[in-house]
C-alpha atoms as a PDB file:
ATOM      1  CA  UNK A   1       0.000   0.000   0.000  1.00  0.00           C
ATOM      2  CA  UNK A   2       1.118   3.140  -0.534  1.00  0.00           C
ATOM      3  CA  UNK A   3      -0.027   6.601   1.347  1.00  0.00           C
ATOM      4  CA  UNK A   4      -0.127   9.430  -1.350  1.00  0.00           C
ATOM      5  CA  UNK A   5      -2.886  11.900  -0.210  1.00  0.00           C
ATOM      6  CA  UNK A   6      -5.221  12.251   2.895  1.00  0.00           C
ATOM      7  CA  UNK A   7      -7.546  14.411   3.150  1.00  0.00           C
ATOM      8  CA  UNK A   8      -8.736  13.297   6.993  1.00  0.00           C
ATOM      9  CA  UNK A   9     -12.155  13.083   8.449  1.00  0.00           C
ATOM     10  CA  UNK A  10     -13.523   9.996   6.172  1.00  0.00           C
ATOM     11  CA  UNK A  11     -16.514   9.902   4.667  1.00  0.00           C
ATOM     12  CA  UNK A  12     -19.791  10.334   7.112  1.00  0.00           C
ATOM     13  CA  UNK A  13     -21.415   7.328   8.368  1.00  0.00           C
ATOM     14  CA  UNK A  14     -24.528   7.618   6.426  1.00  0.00           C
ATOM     15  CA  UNK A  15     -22.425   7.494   3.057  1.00  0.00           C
ATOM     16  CA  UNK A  16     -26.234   6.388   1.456  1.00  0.00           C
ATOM     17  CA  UNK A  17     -27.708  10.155   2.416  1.00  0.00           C
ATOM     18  CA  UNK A  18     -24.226  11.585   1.218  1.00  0.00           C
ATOM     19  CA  UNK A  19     -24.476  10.153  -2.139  1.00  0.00           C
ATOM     20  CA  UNK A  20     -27.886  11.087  -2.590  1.00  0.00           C
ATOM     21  CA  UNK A  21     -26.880  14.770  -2.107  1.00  0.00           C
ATOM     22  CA  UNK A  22     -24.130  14.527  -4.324  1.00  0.00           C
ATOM     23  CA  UNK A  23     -25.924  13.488  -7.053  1.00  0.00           C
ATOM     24  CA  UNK A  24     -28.568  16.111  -6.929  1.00  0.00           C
ATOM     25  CA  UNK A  25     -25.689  18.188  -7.055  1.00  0.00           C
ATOM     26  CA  UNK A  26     -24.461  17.186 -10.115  1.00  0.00           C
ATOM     27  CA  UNK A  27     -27.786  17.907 -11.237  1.00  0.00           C
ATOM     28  CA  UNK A  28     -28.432  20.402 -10.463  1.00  0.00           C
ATOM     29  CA  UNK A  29     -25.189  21.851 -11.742  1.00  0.00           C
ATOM     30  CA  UNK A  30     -16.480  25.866  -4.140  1.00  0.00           C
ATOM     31  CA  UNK A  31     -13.648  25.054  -2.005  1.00  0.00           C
ATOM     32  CA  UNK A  32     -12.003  26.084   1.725  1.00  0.00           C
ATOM     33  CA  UNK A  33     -11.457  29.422   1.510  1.00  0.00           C
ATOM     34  CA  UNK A  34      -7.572  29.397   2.395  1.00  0.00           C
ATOM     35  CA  UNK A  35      -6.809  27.196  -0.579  1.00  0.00           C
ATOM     36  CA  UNK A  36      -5.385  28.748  -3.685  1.00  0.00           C
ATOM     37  CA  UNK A  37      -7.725  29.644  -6.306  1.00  0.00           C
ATOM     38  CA  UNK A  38      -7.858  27.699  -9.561  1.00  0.00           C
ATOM     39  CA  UNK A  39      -9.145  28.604 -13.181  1.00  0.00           C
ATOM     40  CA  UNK A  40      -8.553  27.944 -16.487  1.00  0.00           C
ATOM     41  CA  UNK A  41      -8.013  30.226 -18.804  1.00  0.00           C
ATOM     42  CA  UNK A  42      -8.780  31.051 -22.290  1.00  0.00           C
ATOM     43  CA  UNK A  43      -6.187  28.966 -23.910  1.00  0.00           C
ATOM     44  CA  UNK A  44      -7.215  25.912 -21.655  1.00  0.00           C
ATOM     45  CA  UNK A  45      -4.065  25.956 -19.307  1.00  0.00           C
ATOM     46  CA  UNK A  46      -5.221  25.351 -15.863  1.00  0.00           C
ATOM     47  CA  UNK A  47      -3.701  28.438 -13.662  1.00  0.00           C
ATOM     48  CA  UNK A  48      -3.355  29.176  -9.916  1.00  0.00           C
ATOM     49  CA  UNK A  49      -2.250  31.099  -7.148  1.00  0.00           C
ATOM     50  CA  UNK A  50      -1.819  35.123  -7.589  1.00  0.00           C
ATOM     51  CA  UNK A  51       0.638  34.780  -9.839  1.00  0.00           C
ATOM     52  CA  UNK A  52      -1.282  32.803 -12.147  1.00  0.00           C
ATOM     53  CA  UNK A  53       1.273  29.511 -11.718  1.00  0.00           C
ATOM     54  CA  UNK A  54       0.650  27.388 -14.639  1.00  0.00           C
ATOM     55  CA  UNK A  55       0.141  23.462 -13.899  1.00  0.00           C
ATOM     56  CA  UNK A  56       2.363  20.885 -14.736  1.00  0.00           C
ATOM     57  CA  UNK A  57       1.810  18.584 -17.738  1.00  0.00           C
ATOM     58  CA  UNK A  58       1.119  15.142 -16.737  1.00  0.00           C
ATOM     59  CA  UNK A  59       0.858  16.327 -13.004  1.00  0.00           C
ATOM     60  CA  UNK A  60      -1.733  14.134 -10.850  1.00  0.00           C
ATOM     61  CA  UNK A  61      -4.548  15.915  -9.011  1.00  0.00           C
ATOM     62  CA  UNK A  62      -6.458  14.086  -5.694  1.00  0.00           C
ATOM     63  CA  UNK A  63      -9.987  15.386  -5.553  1.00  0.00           C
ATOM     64  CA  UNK A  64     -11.421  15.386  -2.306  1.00  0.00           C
ATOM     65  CA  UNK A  65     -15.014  13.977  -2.184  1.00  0.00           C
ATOM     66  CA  UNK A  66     -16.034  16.256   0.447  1.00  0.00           C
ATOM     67  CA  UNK A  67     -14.740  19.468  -0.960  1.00  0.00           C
ATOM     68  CA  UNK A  68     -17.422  19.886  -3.566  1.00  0.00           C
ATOM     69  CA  UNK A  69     -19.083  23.031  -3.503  1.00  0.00           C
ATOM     70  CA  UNK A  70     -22.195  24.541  -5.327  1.00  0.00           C
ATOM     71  CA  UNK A  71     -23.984  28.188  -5.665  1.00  0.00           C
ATOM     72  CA  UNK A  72     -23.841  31.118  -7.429  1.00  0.00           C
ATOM     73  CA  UNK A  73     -21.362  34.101  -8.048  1.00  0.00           C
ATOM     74  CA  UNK A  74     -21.929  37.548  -9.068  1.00  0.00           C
ATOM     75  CA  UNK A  75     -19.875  39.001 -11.721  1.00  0.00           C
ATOM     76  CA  UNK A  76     -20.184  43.014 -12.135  1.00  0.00           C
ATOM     77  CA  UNK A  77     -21.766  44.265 -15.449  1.00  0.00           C
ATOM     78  CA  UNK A  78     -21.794  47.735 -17.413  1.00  0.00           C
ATOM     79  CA  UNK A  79     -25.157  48.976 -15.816  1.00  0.00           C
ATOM     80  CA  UNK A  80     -23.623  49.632 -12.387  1.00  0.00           C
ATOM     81  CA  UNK A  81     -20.100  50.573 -13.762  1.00  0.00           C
ATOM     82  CA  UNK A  82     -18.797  47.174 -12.033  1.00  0.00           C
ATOM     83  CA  UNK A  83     -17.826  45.289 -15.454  1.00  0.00           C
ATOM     84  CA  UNK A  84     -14.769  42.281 -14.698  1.00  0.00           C
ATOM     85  CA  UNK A  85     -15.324  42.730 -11.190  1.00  0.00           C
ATOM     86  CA  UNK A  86     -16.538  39.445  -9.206  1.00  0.00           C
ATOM     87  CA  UNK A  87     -19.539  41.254  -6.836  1.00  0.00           C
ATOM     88  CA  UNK A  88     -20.022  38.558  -4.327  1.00  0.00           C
ATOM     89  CA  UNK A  89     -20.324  34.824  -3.875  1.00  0.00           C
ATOM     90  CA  UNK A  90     -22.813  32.247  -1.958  1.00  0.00           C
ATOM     91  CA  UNK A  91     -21.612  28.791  -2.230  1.00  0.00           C
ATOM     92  CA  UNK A  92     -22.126  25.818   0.071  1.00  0.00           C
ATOM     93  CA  UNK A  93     -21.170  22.417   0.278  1.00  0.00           C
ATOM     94  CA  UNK A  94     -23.171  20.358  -2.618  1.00  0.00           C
ATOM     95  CA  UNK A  95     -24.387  18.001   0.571  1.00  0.00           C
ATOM     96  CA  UNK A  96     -26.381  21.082   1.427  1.00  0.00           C
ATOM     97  CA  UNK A  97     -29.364  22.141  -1.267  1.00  0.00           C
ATOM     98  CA  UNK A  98     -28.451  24.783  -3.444  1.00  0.00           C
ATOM     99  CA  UNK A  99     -29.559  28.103  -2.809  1.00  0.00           C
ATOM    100  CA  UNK A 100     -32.332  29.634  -4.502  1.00  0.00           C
ATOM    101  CA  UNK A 101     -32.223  32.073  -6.424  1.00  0.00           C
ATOM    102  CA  UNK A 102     -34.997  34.594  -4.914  1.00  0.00           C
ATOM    103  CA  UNK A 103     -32.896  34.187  -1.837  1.00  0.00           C
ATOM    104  CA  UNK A 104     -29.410  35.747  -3.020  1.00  0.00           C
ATOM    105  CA  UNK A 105     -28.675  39.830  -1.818  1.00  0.00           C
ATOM    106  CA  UNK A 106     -28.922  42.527  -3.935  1.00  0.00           C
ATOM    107  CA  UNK A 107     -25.774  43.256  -5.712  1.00  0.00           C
ATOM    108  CA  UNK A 108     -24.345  45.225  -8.221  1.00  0.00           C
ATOM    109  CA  UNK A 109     -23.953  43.014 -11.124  1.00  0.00           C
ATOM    110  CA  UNK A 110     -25.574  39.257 -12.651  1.00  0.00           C
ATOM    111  CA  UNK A 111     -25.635  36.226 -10.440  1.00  0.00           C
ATOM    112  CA  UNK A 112     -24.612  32.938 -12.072  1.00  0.00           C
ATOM    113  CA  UNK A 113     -24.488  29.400 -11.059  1.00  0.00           C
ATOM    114  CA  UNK A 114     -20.644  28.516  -9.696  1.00  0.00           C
ATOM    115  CA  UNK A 115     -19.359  25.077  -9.276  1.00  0.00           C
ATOM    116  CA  UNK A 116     -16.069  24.441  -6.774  1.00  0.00           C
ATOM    117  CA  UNK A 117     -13.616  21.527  -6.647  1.00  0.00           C
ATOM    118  CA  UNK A 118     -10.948  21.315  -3.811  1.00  0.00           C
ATOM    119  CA  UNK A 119      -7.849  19.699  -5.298  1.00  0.00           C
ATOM    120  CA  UNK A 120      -4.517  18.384  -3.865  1.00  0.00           C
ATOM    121  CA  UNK A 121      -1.377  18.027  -5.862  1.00  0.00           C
ATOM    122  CA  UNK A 122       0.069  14.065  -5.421  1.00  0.00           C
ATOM    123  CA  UNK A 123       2.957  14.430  -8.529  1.00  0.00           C
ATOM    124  CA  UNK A 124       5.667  16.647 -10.038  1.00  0.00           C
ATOM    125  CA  UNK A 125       6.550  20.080  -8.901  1.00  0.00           C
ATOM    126  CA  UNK A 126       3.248  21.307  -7.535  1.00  0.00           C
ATOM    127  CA  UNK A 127       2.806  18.636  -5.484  1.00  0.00           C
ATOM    128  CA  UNK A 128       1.262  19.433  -2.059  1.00  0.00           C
ATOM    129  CA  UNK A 129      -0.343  22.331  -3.579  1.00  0.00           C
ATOM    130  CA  UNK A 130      -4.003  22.766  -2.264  1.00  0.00           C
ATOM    131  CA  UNK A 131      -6.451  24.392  -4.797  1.00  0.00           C
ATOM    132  CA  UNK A 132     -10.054  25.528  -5.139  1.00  0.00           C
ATOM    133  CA  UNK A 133     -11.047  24.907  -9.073  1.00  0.00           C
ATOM    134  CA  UNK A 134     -13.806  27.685  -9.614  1.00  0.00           C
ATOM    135  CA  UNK A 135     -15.870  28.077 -12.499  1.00  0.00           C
ATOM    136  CA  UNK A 136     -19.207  28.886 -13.721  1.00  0.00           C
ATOM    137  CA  UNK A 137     -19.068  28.187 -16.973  1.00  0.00           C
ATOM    138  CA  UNK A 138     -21.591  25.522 -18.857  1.00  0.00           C
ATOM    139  CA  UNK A 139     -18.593  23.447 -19.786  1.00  0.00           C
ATOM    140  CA  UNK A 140     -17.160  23.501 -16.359  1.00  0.00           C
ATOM    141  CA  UNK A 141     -20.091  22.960 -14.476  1.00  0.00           C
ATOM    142  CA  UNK A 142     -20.397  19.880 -17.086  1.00  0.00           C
ATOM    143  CA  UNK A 143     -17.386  17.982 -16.135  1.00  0.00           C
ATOM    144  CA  UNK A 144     -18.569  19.037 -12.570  1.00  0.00           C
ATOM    145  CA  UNK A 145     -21.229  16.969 -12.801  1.00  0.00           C
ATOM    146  CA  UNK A 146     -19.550  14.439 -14.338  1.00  0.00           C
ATOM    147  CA  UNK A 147     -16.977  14.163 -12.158  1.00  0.00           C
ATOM    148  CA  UNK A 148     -19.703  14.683  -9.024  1.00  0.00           C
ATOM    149  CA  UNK A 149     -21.157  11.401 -10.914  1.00  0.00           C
ATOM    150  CA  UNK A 150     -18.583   9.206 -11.129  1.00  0.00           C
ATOM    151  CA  UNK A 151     -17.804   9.537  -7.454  1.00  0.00           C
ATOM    152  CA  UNK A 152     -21.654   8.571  -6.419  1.00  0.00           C
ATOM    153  CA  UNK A 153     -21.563   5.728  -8.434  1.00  0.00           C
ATOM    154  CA  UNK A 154     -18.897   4.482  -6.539  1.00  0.00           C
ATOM    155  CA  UNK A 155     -19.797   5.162  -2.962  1.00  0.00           C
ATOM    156  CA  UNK A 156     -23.736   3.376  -4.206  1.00  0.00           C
ATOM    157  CA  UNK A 157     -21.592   0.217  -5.032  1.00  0.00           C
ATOM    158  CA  UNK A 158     -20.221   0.078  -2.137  1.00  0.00           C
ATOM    159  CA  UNK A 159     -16.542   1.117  -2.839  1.00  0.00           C
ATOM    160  CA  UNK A 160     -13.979   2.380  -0.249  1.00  0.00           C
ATOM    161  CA  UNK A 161     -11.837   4.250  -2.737  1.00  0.00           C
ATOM    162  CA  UNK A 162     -13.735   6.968  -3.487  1.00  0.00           C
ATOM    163  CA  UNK A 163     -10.832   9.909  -4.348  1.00  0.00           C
ATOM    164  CA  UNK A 164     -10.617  10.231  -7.829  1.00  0.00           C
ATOM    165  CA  UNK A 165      -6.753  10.977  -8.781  1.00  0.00           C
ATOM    166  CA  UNK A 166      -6.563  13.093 -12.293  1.00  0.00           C
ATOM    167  CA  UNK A 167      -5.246  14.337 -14.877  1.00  0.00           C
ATOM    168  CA  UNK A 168      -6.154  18.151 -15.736  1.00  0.00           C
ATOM    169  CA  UNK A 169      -6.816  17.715 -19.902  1.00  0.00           C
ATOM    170  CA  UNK A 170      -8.792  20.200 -21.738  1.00  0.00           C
ATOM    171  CA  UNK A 171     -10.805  20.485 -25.002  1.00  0.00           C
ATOM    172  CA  UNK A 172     -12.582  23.307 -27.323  1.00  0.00           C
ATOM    173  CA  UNK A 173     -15.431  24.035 -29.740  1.00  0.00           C
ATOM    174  CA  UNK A 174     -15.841  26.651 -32.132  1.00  0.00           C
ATOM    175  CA  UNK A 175     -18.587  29.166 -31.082  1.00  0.00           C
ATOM    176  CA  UNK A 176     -20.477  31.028 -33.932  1.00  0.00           C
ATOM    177  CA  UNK A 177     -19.592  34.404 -31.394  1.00  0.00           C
ATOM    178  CA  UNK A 178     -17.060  33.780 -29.476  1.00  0.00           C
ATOM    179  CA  UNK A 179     -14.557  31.475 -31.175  1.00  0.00           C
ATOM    180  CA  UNK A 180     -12.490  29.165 -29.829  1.00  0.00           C
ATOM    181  CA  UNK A 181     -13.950  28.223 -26.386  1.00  0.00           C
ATOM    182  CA  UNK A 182     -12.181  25.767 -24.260  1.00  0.00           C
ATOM    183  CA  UNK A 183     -13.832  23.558 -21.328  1.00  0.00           C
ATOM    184  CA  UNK A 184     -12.264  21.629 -18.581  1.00  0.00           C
ATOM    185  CA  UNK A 185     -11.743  17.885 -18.633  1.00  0.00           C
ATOM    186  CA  UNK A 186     -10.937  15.847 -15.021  1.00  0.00           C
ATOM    187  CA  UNK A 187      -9.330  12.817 -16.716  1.00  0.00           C
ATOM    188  CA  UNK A 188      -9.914  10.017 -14.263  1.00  0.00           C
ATOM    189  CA  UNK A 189      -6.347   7.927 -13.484  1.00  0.00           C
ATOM    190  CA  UNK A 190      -6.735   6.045 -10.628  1.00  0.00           C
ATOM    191  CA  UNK A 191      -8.742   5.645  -7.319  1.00  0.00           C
ATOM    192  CA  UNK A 192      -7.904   6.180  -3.566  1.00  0.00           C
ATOM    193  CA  UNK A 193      -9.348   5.960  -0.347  1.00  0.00           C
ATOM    194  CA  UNK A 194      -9.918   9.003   2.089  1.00  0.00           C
ATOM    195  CA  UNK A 195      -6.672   7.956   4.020  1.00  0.00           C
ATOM    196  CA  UNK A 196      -4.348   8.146   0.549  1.00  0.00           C
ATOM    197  CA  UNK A 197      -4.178   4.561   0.674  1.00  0.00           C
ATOM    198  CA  UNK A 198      -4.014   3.193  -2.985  1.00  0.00           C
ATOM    199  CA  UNK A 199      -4.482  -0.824  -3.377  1.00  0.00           C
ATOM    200  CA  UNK A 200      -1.565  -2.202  -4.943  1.00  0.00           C
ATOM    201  CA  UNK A 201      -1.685  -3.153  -8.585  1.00  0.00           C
ATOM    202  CA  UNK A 202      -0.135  -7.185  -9.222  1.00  0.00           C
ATOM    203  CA  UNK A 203       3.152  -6.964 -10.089  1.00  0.00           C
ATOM    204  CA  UNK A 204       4.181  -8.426 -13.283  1.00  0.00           C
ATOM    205  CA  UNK A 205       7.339  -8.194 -15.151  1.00  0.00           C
ATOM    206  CA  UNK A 206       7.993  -6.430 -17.894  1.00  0.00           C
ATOM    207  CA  UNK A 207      10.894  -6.473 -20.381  1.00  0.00           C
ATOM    208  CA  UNK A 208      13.611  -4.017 -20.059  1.00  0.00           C
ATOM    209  CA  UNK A 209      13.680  -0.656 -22.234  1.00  0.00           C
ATOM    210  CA  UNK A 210      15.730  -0.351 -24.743  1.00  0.00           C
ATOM    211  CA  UNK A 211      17.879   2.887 -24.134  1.00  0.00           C
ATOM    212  CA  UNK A 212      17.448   5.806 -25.741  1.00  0.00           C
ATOM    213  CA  UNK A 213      19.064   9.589 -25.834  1.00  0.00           C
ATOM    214  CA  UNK A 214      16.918  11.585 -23.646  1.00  0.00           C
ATOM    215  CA  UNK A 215      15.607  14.663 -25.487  1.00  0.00           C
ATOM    216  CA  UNK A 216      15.928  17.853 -23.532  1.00  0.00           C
ATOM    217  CA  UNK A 217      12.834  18.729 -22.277  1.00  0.00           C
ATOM    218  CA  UNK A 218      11.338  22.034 -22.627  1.00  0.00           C
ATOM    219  CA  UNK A 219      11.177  25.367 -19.711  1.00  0.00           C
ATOM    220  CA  UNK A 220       8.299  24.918 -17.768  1.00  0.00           C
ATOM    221  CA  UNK A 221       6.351  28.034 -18.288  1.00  0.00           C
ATOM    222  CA  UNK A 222       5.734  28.865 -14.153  1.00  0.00           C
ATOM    223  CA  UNK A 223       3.434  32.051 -14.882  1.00  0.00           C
ATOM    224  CA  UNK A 224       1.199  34.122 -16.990  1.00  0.00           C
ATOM    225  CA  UNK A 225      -1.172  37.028 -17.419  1.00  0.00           C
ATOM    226  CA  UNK A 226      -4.809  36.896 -16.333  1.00  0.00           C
ATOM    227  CA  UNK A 227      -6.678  36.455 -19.374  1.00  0.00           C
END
């Protein structure tokens, strides 16, 4: 066995009423508010941090089941002068109901729906890193959803590794206004229990590599603009 990521705590007793709320989550379709913010930007590079750290390709991401997070967010708009500006935020865990609508505040801009992950680094440079992947885009509170899914169905068949380790991919579609729109994709690579324990795969033996020249590999690009 080997211990990669914990994220403490377990999953509550009654993991029955805790699925259930999950998947009218997904849904329907945020995280601690000390991790590191996540986005992706236009060009479909996940980003994070204030200085807009770029993640590694090929890095491994732990999402924790309990760190799912639905609501809305209020962006400002030209009416009140508060355009780009984000105006406010109610978000709760998705084991709660999400809030209605008729019940957010007044504010000075447009309320939209707002999906959160929490995330946990387990490979390459970043790892230990502790994010919150916002969005409230359709595309990203699709693979929300998705993802949101894919963790019920385990926990309803009675699985004990429930943390979904992935990979963050991307793809885009042409949009007749907008052009080149990207959405987010949590590629699924392995499974994990709440403790970071990972079952062992068999071992078998493989043939050894024939050697080859390394090619240098390329800068890592650490930072970029907001975009």
């Amino acid at each position: 066995m080997s211990k990669e990521v914990s994220f403490g705590g377990g999953l509550p007793a009654n993991v029955s009423d805790m699925a259930q709320a999950l998947a009218k989550s997904a849904g329907a379709a945020g995280s601690a508010g000390s991790d590191s913010y996540m986005k992706m930007d236009r060009t479909g590079a996940f980003l994070y941090g204030v200085e807009n750290t770029e993640v590694e390709e090929g890095s491994l991401w732990a999402v924790n089941p309990m760190g799912f997070k639905h609501g809305w967010t209020c962006w400002g708009n030209e009416e009140h002068g508060t355009e780009g500006k984000n105006m406010g935020e109610v978000m709760v865990p998705s084991t709660q109901p999400m809030p209605l609508e008729e019940d957010l505040p007044n504010a000075k801009g447009d309320w939209t729906k707002c999906v959160a992950i929490q995330l946990r680094c387990i490979s390459g440079e970043d790892e230990g890193t502790q994010v919150a992947f916002k969005t409230n885009s359709n595309g990203g509170r699709k693979a929300y959803a998705n993802l949101l899914q894919e963790i019920v169905t385990r926990i309803t068949s009675g699985e004990t590794e429930v943390v979904p380790a992935v990979e963050l991919l991307s793809d885009s579609y042409k949009h007749s206004n907008y052009g080149k729109i990207f959405n987010p994709i949590f590629d699924i690579q392995k499974w994990m229990g709440m403790d970071g324990e990972q079952a062992e795969e068999p071992e078998t033996e493989a043939p050894e590599p024939e050697q080859e020249e390394e090619a240098p590999k390329p800068a890592r690009r650490r930072s970029r603009k907001a975009s």
